[in-house]
PDB file of N, CA and C in Angstrom:
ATOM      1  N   UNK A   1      -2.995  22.997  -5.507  1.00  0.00           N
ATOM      2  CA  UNK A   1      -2.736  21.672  -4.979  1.00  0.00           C
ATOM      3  C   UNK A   1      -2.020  20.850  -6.048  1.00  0.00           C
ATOM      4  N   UNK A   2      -1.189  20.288  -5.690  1.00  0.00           N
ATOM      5  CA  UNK A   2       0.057  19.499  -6.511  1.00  0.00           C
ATOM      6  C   UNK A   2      -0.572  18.297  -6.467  1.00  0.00           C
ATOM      7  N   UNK A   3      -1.083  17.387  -7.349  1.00  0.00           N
ATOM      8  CA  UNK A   3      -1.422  16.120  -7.657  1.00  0.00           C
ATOM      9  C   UNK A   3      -0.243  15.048  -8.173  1.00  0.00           C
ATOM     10  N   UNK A   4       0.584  14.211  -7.852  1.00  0.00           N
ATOM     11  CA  UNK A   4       1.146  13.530  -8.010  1.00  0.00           C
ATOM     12  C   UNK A   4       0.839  12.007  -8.668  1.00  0.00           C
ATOM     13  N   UNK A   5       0.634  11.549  -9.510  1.00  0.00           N
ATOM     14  CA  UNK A   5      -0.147  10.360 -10.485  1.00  0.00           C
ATOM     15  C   UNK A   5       0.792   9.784 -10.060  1.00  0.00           C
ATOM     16  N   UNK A   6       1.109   8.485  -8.699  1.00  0.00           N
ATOM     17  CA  UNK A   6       1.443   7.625  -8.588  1.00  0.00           C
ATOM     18  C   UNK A   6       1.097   5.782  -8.760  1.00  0.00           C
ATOM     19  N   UNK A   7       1.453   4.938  -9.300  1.00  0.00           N
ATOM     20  CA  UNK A   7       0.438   3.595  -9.855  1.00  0.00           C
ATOM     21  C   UNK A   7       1.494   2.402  -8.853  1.00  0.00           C
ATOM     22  N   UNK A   8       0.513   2.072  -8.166  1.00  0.00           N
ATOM     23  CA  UNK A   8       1.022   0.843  -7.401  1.00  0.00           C
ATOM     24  C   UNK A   8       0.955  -0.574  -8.301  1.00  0.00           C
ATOM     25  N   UNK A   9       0.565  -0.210  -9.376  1.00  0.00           N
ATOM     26  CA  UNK A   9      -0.264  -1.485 -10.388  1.00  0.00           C
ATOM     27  C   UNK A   9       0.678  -3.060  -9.894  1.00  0.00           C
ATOM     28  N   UNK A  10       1.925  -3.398  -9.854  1.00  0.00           N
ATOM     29  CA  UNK A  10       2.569  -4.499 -10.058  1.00  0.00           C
ATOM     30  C   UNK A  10       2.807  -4.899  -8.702  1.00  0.00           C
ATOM     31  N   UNK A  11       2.509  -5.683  -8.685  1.00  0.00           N
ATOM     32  CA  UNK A  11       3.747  -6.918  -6.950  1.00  0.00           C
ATOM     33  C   UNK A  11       3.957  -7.853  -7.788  1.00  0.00           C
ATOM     34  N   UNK A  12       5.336  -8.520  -7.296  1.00  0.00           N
ATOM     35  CA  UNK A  12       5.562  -9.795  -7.510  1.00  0.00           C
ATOM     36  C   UNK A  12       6.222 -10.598  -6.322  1.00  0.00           C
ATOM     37  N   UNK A  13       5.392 -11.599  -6.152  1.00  0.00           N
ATOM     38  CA  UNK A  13       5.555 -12.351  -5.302  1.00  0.00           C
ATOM     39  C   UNK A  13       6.158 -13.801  -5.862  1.00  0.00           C
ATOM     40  N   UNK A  14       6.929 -14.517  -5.361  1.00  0.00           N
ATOM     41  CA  UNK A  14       7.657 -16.078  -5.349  1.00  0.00           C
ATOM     42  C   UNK A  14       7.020 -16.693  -4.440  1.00  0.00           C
ATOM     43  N   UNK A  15       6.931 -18.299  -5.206  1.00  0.00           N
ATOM     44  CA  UNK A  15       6.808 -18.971  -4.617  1.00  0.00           C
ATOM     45  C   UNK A  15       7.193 -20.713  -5.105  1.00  0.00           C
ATOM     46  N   UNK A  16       7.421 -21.541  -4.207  1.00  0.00           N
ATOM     47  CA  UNK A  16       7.850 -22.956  -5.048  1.00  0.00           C
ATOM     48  C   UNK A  16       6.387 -23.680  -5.170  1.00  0.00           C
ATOM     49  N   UNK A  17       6.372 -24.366  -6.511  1.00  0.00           N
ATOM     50  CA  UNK A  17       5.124 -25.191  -6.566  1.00  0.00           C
ATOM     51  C   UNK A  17       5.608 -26.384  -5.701  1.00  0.00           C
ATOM     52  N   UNK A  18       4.482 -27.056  -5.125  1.00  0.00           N
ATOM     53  CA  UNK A  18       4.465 -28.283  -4.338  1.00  0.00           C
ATOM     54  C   UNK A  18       4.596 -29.339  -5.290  1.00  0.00           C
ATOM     55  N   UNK A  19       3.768 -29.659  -6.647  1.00  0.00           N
ATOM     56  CA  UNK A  19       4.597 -30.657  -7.801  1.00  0.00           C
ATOM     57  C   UNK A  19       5.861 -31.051  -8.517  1.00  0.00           C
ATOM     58  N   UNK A  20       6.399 -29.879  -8.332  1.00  0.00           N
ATOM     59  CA  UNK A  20       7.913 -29.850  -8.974  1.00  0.00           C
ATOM     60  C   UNK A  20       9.011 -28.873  -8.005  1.00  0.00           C
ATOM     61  N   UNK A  21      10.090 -28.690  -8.568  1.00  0.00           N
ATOM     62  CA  UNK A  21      11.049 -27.745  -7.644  1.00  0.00           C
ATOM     63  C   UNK A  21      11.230 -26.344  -8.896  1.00  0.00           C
ATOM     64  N   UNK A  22      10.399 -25.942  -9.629  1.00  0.00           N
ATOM     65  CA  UNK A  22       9.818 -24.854  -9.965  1.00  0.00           C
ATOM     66  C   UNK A  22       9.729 -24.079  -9.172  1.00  0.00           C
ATOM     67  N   UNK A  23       9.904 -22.640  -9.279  1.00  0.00           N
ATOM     68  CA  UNK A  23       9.204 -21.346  -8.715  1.00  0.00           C
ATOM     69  C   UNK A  23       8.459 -20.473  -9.522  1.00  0.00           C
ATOM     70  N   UNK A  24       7.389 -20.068  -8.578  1.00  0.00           N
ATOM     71  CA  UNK A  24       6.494 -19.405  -9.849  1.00  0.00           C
ATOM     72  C   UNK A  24       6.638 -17.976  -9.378  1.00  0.00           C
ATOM     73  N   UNK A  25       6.678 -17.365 -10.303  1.00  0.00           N
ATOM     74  CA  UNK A  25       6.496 -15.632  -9.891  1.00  0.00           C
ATOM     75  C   UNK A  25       5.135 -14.900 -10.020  1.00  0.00           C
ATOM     76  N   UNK A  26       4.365 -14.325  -9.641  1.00  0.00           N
ATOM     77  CA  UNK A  26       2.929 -13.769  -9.881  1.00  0.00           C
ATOM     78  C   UNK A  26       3.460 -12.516  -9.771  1.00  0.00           C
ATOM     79  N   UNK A  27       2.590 -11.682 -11.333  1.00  0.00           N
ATOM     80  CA  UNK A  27       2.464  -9.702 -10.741  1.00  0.00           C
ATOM     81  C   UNK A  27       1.350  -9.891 -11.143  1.00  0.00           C
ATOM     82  N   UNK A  28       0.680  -9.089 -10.028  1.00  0.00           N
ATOM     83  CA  UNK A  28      -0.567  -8.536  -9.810  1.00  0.00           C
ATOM     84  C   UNK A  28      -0.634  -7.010 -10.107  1.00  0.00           C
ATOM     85  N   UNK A  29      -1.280  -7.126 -11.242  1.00  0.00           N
ATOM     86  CA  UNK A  29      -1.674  -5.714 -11.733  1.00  0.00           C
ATOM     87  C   UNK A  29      -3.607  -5.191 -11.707  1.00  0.00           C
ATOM     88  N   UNK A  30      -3.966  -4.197 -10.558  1.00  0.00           N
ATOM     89  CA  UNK A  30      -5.422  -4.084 -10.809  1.00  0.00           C
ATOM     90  C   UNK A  30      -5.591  -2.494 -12.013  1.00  0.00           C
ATOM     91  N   UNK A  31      -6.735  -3.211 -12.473  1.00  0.00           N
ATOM     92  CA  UNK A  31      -7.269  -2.381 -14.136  1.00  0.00           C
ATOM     93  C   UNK A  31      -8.278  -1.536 -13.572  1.00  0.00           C
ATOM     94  N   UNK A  32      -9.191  -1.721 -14.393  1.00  0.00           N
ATOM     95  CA  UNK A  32     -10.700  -1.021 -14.505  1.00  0.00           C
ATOM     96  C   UNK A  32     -11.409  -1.161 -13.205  1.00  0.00           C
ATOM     97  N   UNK A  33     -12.381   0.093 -12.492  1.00  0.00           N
ATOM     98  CA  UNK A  33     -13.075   0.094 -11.516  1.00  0.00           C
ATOM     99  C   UNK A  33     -14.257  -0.512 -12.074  1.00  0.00           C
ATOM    100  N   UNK A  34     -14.784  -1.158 -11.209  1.00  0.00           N
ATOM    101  CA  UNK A  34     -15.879  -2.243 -11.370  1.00  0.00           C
ATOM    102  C   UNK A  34     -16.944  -2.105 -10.327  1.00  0.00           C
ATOM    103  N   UNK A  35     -16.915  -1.062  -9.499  1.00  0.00           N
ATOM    104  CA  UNK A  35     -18.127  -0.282  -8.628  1.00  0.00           C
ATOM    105  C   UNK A  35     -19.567   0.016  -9.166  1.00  0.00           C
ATOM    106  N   UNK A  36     -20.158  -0.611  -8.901  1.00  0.00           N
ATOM    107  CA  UNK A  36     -21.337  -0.066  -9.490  1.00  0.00           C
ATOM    108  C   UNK A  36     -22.100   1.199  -8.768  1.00  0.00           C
ATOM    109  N   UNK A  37     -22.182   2.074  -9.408  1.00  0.00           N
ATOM    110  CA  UNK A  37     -22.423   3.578  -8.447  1.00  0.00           C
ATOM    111  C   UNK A  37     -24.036   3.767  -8.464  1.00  0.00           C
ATOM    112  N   UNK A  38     -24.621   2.811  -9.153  1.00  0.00           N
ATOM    113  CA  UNK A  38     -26.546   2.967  -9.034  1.00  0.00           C
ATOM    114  C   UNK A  38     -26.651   2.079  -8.792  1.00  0.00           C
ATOM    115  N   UNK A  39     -26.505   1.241  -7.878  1.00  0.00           N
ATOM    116  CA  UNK A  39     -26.807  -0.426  -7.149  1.00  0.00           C
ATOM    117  C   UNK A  39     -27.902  -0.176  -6.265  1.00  0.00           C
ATOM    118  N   UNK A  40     -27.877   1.249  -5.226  1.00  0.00           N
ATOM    119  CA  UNK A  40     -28.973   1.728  -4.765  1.00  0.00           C
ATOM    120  C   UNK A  40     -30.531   1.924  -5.155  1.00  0.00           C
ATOM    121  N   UNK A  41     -30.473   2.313  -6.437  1.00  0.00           N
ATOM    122  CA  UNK A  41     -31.685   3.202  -7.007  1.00  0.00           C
ATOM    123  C   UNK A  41     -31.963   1.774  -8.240  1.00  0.00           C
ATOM    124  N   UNK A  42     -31.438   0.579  -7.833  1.00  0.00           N
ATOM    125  CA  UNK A  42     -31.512  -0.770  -8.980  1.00  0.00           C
ATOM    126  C   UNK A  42     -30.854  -0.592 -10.576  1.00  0.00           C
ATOM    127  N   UNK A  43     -30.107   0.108 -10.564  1.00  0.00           N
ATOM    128  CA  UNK A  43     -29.561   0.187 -11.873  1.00  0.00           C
ATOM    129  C   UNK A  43     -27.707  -0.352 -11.715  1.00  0.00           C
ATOM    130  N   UNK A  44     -27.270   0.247 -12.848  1.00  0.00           N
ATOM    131  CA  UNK A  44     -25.925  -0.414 -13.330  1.00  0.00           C
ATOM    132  C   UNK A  44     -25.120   0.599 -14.170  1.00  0.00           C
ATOM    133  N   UNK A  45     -24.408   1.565 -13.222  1.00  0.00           N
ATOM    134  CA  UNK A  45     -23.072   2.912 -13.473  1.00  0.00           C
ATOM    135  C   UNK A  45     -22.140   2.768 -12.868  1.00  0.00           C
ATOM    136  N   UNK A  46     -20.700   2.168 -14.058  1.00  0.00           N
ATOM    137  CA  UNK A  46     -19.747   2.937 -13.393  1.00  0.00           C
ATOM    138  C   UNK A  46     -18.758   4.045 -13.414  1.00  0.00           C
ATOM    139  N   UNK A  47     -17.721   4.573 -12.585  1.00  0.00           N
ATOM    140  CA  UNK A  47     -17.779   5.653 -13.317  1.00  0.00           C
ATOM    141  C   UNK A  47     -16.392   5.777 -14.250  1.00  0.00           C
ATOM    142  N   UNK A  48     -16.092   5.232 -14.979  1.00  0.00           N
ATOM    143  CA  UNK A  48     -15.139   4.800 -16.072  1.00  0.00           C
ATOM    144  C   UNK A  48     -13.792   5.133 -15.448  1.00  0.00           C
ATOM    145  N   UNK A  49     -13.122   4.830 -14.278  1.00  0.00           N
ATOM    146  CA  UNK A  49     -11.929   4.751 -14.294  1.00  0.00           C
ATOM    147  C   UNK A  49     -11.120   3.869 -15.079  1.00  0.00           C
ATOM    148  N   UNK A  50      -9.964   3.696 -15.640  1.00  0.00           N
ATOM    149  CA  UNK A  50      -9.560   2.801 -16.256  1.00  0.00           C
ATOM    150  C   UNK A  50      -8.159   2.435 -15.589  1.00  0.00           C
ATOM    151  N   UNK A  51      -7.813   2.924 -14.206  1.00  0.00           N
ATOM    152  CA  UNK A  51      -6.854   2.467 -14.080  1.00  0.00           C
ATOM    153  C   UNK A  51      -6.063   2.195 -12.519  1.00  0.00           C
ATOM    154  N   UNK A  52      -5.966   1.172 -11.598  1.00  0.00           N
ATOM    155  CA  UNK A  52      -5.965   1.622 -10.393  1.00  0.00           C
ATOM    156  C   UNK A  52      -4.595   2.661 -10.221  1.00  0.00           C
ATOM    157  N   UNK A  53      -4.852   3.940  -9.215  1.00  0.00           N
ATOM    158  CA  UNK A  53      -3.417   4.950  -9.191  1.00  0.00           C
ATOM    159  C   UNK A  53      -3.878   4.519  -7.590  1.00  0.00           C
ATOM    160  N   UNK A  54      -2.358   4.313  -7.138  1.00  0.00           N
ATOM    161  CA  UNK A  54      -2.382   4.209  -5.585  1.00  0.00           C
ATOM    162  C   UNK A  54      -2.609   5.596  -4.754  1.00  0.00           C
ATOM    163  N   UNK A  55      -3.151   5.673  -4.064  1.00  0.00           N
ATOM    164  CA  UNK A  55      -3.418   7.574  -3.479  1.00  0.00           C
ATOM    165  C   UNK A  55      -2.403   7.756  -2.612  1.00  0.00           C
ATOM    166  N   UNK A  56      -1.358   6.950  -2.135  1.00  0.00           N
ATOM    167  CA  UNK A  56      -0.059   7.018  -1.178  1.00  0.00           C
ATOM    168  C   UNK A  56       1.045   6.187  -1.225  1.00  0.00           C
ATOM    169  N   UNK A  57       2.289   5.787  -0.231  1.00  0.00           N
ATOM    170  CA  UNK A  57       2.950   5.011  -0.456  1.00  0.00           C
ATOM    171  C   UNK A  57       2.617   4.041  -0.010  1.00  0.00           C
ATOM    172  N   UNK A  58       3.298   2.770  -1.085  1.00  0.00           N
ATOM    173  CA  UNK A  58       3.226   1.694  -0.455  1.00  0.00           C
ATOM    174  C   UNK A  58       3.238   1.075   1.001  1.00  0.00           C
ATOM    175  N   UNK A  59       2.483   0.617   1.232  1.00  0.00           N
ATOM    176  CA  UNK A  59       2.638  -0.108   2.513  1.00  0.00           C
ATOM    177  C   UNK A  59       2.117   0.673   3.702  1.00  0.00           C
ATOM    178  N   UNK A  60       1.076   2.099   3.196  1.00  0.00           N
ATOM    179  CA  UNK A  60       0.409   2.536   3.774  1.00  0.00           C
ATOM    180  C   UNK A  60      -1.156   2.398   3.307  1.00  0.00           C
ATOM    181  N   UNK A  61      -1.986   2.726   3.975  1.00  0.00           N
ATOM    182  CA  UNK A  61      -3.439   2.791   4.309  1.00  0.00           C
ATOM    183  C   UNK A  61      -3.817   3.369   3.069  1.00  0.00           C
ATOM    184  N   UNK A  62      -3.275   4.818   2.720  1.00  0.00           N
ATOM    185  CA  UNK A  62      -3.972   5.166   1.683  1.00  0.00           C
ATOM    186  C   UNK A  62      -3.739   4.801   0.107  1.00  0.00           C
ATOM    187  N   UNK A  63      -2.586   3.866   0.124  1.00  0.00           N
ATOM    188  CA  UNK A  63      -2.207   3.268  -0.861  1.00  0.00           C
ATOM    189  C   UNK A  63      -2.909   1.964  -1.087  1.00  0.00           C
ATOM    190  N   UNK A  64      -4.357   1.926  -0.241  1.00  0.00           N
ATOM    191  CA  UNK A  64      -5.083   1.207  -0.703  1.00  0.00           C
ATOM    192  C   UNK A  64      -5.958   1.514  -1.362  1.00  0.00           C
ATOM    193  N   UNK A  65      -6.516   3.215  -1.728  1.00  0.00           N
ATOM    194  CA  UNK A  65      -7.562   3.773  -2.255  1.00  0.00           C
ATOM    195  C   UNK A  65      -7.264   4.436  -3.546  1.00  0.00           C
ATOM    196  N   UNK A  66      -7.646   4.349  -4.555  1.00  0.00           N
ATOM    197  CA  UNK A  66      -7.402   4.651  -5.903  1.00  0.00           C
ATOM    198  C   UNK A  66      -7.565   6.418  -5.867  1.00  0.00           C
ATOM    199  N   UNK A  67      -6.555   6.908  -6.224  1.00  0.00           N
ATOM    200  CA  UNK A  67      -6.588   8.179  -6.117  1.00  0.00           C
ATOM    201  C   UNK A  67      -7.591   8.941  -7.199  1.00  0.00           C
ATOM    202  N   UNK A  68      -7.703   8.164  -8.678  1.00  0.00           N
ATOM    203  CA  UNK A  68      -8.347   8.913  -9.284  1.00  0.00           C
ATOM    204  C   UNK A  68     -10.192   9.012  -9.339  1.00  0.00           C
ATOM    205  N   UNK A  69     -10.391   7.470  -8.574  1.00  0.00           N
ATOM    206  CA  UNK A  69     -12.249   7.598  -8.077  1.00  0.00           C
ATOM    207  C   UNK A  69     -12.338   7.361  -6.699  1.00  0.00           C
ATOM    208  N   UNK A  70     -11.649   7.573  -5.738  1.00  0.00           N
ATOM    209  CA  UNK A  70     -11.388   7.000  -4.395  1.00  0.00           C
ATOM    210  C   UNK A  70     -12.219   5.921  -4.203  1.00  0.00           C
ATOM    211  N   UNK A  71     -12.232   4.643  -4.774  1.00  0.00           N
ATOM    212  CA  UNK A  71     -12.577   3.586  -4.908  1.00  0.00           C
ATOM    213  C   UNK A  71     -11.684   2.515  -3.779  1.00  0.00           C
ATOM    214  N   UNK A  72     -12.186   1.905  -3.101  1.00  0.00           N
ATOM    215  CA  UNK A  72     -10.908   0.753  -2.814  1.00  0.00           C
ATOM    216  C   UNK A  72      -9.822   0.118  -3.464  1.00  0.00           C
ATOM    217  N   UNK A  73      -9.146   0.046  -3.895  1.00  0.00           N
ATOM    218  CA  UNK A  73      -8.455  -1.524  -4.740  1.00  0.00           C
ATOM    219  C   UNK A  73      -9.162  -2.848  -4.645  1.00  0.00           C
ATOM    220  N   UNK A  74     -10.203  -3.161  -4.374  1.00  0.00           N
ATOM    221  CA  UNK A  74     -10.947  -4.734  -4.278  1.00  0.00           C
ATOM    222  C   UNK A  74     -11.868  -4.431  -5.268  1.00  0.00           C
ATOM    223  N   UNK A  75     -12.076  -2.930  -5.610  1.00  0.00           N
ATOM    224  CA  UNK A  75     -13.096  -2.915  -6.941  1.00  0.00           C
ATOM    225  C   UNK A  75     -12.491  -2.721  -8.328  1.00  0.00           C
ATOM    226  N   UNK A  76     -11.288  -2.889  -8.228  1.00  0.00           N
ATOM    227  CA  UNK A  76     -10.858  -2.997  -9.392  1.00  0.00           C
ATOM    228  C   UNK A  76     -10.462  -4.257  -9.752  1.00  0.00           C
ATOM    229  N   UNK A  77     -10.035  -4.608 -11.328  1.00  0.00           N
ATOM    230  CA  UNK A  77     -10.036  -5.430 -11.704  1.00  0.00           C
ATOM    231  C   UNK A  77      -8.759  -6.101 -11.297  1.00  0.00           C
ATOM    232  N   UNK A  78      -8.538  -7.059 -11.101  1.00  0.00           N
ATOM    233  CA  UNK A  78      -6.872  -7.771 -10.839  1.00  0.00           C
ATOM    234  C   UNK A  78      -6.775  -8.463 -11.819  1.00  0.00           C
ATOM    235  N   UNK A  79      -5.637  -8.437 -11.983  1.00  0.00           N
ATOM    236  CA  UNK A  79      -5.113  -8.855 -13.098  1.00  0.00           C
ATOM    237  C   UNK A  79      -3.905 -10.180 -13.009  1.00  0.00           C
ATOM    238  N   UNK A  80      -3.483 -11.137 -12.838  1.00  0.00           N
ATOM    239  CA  UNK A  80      -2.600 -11.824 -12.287  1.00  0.00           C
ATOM    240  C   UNK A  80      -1.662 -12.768 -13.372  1.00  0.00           C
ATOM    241  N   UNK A  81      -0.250 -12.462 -13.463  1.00  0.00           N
ATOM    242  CA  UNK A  81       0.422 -12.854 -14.549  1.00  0.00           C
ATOM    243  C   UNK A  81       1.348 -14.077 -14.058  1.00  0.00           C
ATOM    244  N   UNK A  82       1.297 -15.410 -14.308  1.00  0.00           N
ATOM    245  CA  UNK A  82       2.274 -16.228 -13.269  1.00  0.00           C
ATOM    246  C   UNK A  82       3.734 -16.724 -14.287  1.00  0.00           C
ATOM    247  N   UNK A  83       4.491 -16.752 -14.185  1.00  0.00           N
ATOM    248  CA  UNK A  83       5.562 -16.600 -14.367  1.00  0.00           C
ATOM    249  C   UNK A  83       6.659 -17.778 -14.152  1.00  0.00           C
ATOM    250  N   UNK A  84       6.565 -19.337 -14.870  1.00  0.00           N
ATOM    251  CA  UNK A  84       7.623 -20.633 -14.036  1.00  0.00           C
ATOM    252  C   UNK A  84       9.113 -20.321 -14.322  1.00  0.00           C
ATOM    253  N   UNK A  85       9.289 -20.614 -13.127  1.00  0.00           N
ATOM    254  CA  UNK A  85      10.871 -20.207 -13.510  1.00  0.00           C
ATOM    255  C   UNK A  85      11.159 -22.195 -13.140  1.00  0.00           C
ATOM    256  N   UNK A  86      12.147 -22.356 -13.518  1.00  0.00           N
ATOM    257  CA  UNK A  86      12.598 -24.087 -13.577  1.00  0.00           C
ATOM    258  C   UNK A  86      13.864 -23.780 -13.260  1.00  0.00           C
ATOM    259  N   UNK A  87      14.333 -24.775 -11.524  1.00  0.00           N
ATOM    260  CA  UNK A  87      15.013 -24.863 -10.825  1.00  0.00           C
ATOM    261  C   UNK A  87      16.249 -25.927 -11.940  1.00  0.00           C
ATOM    262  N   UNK A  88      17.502 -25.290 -12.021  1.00  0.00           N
ATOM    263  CA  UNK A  88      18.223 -26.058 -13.127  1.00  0.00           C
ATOM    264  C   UNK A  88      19.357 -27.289 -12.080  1.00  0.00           C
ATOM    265  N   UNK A  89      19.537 -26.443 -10.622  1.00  0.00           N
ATOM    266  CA  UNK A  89      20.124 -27.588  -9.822  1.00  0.00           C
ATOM    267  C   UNK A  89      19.340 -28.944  -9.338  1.00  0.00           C
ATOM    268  N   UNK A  90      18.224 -28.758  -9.938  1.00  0.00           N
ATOM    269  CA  UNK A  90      17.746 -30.761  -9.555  1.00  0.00           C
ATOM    270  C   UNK A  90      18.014 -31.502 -10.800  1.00  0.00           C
ATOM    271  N   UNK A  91      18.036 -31.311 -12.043  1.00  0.00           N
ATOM    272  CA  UNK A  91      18.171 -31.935 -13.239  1.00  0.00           C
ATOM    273  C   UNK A  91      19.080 -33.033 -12.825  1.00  0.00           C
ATOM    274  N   UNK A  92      18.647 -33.983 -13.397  1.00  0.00           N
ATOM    275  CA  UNK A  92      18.871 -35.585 -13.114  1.00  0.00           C
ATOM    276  C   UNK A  92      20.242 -35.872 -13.956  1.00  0.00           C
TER     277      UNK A  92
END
């Protein structure tokens, strides 16, 4: 079986702030699994992934499940980088 290590880690999304005529850019990068795998039995294990890998392509179903602990993506860590960009055609 051929394993392919694909990482969905980054989006970047735009958007204009409502205070100024700025645009901000966000990438969202998710890290570390944060599952606790003995929540059942009252304890606290996880199982050391360190990195979300998407298990398919984008913009499909299974490119929501981390290929290397089949974890969701909501248990990993997000990471969010924002980015102002300053609109130079309003300058006074």
């Amino acid at each position: 079986m051929n394993m392919k290590k694909k990482q969905i880690a980054i989006r970047r999304e735009g958007y204009y702030s409502r205070s100024s005529s700025a645009q901000i850019f966000e990438s969202v990068r998710y890290g570390e699994c944060r599952k606790n795998h003995a929540a059942g039995i009252g304890g606290y294990a996880v199982d050391g992934c360190r990195e979300f890998m998407a298990g398919g392509d984008e913009g499909t179903v299974e490119a929501l499940t981390c290929a290397a602990c089949n974890c969701h993506r909501n248990f990993h860590r997000r990471e969010v980088d924002a980015e102002v960009v300053c609109d130079s055609s309003s300058s006074r």
